[in-house]
N, C-alpha and C. Protein backbone atom coordinates (compact mmCIF):
# COMPACT_ATOMS: atom_id res chain seq x y z
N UNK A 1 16.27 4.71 66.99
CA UNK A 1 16.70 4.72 68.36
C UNK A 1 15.58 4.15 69.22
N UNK A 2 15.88 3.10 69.85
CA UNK A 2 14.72 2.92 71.04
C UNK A 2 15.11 3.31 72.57
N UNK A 3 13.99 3.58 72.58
CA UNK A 3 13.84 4.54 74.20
C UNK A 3 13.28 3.41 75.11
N UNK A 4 13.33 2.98 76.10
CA UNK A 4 12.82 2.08 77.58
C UNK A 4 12.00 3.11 78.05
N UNK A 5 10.43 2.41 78.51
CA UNK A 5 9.62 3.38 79.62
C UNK A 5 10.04 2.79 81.04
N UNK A 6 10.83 1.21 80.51
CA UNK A 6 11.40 0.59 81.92
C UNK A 6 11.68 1.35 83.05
N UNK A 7 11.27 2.16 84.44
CA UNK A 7 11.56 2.45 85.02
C UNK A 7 13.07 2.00 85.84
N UNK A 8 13.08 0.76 85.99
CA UNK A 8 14.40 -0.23 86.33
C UNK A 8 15.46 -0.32 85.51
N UNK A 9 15.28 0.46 84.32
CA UNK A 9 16.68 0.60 83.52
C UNK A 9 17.30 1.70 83.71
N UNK A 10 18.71 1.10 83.64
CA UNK A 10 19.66 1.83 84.12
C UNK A 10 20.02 3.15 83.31
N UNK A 11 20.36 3.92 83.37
CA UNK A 11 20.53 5.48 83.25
C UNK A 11 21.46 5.01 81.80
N UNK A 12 20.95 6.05 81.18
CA UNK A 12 21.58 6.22 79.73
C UNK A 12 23.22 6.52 79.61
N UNK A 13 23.73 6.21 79.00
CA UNK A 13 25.22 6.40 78.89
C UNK A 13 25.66 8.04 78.95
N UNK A 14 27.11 8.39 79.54
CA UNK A 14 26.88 10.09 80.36
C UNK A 14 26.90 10.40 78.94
N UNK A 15 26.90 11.79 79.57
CA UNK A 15 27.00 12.95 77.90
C UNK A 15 27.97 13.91 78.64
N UNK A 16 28.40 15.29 77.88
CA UNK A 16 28.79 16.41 78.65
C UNK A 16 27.57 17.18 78.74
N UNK A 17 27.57 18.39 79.56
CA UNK A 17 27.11 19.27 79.44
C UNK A 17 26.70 20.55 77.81
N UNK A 18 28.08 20.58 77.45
CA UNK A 18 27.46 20.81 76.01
C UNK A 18 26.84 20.21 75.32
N UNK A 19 27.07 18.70 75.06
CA UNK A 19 25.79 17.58 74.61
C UNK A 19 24.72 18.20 75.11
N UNK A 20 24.69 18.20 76.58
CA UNK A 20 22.99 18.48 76.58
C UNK A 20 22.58 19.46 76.23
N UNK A 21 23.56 21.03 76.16
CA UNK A 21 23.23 22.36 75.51
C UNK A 21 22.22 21.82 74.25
N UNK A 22 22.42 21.29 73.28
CA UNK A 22 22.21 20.89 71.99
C UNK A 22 20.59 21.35 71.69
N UNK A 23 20.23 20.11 72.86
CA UNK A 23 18.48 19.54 73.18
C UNK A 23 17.99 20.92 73.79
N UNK A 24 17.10 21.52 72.00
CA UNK A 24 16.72 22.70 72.63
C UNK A 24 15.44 22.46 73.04
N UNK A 25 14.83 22.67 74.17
CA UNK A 25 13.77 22.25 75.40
C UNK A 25 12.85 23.32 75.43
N UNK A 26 11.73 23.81 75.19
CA UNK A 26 10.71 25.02 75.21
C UNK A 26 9.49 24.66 75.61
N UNK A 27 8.67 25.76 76.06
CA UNK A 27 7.47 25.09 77.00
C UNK A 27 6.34 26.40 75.60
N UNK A 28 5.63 25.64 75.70
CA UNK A 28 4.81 26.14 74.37
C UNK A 28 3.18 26.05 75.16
N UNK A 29 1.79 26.40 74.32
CA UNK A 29 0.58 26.15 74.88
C UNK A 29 0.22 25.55 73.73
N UNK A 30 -0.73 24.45 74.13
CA UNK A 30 -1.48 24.20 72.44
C UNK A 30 -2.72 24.97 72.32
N UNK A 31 -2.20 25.46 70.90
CA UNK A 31 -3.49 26.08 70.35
C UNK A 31 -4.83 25.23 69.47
N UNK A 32 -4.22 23.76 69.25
CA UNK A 32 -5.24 22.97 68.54
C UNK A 32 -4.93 21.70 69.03
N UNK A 33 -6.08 20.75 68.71
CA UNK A 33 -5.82 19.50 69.19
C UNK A 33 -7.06 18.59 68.98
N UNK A 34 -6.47 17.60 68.00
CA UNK A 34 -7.57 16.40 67.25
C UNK A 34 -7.17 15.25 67.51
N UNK A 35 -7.83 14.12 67.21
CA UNK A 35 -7.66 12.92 66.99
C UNK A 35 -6.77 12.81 65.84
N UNK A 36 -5.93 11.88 65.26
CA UNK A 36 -5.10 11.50 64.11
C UNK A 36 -5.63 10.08 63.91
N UNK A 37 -6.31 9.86 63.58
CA UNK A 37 -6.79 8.29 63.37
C UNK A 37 -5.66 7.56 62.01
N UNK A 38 -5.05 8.18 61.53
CA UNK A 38 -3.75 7.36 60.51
C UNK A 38 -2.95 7.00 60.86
N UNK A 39 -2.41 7.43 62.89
CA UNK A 39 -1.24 6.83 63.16
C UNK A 39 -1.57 5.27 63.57
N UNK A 40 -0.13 4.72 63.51
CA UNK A 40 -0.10 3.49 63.88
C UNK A 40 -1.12 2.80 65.41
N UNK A 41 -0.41 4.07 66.03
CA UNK A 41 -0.63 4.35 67.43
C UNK A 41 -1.86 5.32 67.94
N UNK A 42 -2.69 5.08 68.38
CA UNK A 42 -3.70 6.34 68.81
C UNK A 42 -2.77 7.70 69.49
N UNK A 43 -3.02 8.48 68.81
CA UNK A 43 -2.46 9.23 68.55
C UNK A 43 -3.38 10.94 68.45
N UNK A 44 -3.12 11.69 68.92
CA UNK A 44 -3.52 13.49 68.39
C UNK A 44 -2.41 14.00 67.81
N UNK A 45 -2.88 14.82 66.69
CA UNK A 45 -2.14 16.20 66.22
C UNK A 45 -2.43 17.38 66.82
N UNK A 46 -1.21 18.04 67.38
CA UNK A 46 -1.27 19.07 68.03
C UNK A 46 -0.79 19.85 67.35
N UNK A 47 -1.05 21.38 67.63
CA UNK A 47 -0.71 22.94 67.13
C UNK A 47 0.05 23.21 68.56
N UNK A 48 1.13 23.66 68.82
CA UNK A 48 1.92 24.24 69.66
C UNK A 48 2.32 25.73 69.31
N UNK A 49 1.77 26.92 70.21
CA UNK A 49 2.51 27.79 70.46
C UNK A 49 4.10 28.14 70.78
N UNK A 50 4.81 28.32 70.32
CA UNK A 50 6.32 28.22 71.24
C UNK A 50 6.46 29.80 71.12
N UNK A 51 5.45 31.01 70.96
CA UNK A 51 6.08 32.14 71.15
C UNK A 51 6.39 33.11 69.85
N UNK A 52 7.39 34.36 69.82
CA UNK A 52 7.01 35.23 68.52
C UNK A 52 8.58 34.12 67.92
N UNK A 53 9.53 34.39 68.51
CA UNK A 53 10.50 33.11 68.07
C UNK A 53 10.65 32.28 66.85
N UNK A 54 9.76 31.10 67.72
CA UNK A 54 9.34 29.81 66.97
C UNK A 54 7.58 29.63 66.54
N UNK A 55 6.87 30.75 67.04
CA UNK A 55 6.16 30.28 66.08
C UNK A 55 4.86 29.39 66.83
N UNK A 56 4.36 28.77 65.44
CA UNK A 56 3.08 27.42 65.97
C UNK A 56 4.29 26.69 65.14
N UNK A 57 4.42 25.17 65.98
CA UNK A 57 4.41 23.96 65.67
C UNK A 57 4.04 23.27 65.76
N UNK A 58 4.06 22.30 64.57
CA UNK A 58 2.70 20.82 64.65
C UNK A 58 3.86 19.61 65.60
N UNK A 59 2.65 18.74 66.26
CA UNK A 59 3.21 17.70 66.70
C UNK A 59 2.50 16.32 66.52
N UNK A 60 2.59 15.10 66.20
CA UNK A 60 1.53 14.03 66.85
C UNK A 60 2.60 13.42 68.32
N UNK A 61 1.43 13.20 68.59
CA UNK A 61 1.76 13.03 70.17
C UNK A 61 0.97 12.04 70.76
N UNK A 62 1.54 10.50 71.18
CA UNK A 62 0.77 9.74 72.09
C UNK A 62 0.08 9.83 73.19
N UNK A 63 -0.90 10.09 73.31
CA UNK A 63 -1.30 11.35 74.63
C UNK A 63 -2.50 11.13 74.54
N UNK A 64 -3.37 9.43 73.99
CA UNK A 64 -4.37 9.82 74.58
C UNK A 64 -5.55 8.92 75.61
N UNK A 65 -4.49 8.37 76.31
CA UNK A 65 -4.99 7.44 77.37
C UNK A 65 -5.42 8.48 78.32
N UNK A 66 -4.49 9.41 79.08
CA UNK A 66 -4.88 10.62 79.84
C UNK A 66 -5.52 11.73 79.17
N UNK A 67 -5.53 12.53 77.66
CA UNK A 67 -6.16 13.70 77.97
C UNK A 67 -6.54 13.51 76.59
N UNK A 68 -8.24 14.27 76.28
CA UNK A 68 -8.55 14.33 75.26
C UNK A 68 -8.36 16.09 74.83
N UNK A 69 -8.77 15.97 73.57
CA UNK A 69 -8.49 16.80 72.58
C UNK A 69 -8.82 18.22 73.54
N UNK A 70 -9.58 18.52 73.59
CA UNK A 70 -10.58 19.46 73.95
C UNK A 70 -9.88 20.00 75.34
N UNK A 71 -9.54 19.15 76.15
CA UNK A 71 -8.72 19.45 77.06
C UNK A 71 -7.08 20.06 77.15
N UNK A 72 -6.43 19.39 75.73
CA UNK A 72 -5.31 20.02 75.50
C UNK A 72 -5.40 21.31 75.54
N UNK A 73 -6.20 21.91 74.20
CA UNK A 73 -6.01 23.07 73.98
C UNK A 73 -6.22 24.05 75.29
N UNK A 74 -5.40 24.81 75.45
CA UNK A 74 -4.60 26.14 76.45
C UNK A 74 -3.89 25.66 77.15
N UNK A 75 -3.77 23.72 76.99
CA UNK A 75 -2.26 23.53 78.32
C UNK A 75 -1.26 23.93 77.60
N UNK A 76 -0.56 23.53 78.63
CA UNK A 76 1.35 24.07 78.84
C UNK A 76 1.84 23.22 78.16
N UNK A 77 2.74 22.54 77.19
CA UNK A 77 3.53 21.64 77.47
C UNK A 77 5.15 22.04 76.98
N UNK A 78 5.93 20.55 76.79
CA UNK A 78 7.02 21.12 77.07
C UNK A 78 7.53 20.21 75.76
N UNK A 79 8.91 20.46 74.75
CA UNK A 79 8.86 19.80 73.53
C UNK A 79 9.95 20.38 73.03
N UNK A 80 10.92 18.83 72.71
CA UNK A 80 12.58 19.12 72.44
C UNK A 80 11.68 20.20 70.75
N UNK A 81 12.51 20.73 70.35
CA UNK A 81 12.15 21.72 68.83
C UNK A 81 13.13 22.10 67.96
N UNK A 82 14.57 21.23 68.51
CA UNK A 82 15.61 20.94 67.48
C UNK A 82 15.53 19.40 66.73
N UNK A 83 14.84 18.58 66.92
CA UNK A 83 14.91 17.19 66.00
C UNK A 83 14.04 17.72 64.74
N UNK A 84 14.87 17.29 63.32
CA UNK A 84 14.55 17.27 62.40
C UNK A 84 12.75 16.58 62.09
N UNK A 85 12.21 17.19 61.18
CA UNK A 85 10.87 17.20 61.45
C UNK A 85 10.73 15.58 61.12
N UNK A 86 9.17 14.50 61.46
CA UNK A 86 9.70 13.02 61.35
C UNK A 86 8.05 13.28 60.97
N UNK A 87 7.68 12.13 59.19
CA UNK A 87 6.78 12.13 58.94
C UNK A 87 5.90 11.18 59.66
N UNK A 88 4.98 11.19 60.16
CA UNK A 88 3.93 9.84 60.30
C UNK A 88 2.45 9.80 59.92
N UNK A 89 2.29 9.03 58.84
CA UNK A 89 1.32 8.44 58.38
C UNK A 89 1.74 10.11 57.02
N UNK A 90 0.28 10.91 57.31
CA UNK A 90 0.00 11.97 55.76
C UNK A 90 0.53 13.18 56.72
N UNK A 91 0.79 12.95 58.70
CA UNK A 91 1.33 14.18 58.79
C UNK A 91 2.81 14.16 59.43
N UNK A 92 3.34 15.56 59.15
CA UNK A 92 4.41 16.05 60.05
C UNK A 92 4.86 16.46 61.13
N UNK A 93 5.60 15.60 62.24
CA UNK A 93 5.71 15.95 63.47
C UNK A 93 6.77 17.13 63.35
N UNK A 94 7.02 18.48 63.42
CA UNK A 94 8.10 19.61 63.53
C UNK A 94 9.00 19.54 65.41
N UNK A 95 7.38 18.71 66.21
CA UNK A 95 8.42 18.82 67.49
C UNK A 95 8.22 17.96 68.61
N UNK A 96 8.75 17.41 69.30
CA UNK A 96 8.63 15.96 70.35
C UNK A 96 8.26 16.37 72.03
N UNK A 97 6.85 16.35 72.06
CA UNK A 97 6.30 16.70 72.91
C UNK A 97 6.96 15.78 74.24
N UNK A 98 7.24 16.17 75.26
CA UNK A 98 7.68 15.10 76.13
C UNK A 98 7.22 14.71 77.63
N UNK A 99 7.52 13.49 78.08
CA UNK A 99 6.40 13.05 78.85
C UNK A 99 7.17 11.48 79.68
N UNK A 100 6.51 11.20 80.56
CA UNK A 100 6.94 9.85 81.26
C UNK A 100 5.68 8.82 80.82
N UNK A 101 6.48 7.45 80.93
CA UNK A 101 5.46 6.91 81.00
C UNK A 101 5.28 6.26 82.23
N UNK A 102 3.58 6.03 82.66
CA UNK A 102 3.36 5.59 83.72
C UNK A 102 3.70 3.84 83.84
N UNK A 103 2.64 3.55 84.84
CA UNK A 103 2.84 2.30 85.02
C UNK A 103 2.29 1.37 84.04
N UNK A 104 1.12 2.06 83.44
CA UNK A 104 0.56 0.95 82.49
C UNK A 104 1.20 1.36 80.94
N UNK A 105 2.25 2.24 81.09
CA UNK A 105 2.92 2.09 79.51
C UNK A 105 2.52 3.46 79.40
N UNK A 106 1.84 4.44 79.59
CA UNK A 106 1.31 5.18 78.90
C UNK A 106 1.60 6.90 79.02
N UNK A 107 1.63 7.25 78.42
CA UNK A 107 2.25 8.80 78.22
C UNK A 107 1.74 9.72 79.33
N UNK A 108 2.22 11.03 80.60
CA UNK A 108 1.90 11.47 80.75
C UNK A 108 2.81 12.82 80.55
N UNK A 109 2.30 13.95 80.63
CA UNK A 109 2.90 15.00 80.16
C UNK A 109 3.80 15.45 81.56
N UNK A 110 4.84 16.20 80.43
CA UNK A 110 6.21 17.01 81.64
C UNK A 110 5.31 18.41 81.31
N UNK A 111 5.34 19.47 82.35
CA UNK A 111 4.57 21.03 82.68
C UNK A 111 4.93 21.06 83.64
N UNK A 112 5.34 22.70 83.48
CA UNK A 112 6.12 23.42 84.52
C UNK A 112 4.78 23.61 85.73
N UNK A 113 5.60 23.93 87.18
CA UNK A 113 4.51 23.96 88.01
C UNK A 113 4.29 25.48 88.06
N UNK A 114 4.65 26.35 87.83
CA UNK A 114 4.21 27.57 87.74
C UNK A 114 4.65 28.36 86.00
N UNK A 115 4.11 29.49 85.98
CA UNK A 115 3.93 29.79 84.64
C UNK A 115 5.47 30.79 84.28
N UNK A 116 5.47 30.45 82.80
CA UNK A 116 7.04 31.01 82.32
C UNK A 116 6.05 31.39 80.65
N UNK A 117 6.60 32.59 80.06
CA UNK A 117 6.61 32.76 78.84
C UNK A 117 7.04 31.12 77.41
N UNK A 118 5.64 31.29 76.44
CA UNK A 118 5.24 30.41 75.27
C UNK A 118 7.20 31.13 74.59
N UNK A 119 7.53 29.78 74.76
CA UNK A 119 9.13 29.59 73.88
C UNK A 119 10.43 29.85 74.85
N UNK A 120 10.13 29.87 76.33
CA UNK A 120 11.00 30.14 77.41
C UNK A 120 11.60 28.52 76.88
N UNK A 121 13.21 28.40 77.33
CA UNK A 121 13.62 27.20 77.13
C UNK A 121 14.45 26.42 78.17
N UNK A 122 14.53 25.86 78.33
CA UNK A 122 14.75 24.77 79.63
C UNK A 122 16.13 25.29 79.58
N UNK A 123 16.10 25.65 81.72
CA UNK A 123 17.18 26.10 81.72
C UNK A 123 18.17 25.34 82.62
């Protein structure tokens, strides 16, 4: 599937509302966070909190024009945690951290502006 960071493209084809039920959405903290030097892409592996629930999940995540490692760990973020897990390179992504991209292409993170419980899910 390819995704556009095109801001000027036009809105994705509708869905219903139960479609979007599907996309389960959770705001997690990271508990770890490295460099991945095997992805294609510069790239970190993250440890995500999502709560007693779900658990820690691993992610790699394009994320590192704006924030280094060291800085992740105790943010917020936010990460669909129903897509089937997707290998890259020797690791396993379990969940799709999510984010806009700016103007120069590049990833910045979606976080809630005030605080909600690790595995609360987009409501």
């Amino acid at each position: 599937m390819h995704m556009t960071h095109d801001p000027k493209a036009p809105a994705a084809p509708e869905i219903s509302f139960d479609e979007f039920l599907k996309v389960d959405i959770r705001l997690g903290t990271v508990v770890e966070a490295s460099v991945f030097p095997q992805a294609r892409n510069p790239s970190y592996r993250l440890k995500v909190d999502f709560g007693a629930a779900l658990g820690i999940k691993k992610s790699v995540a394009q994320i590192t024009a704006h924030y280094a490692p060291k800085e992740m760990v105790g943010s917020r973020v936010m990460a669909v945690v129903n897509f089937p897990p997707r290998q890259i390179g020797p690791a396993q992504s379990e969940v799709l951290v999510l984010g806009f991209a700016d103007s120069a292409d590049q990833i910045v993170l979606v976080r809630p502006d005030r605080d909600a419980p690790d595995g609360a899910r987009l409501a």
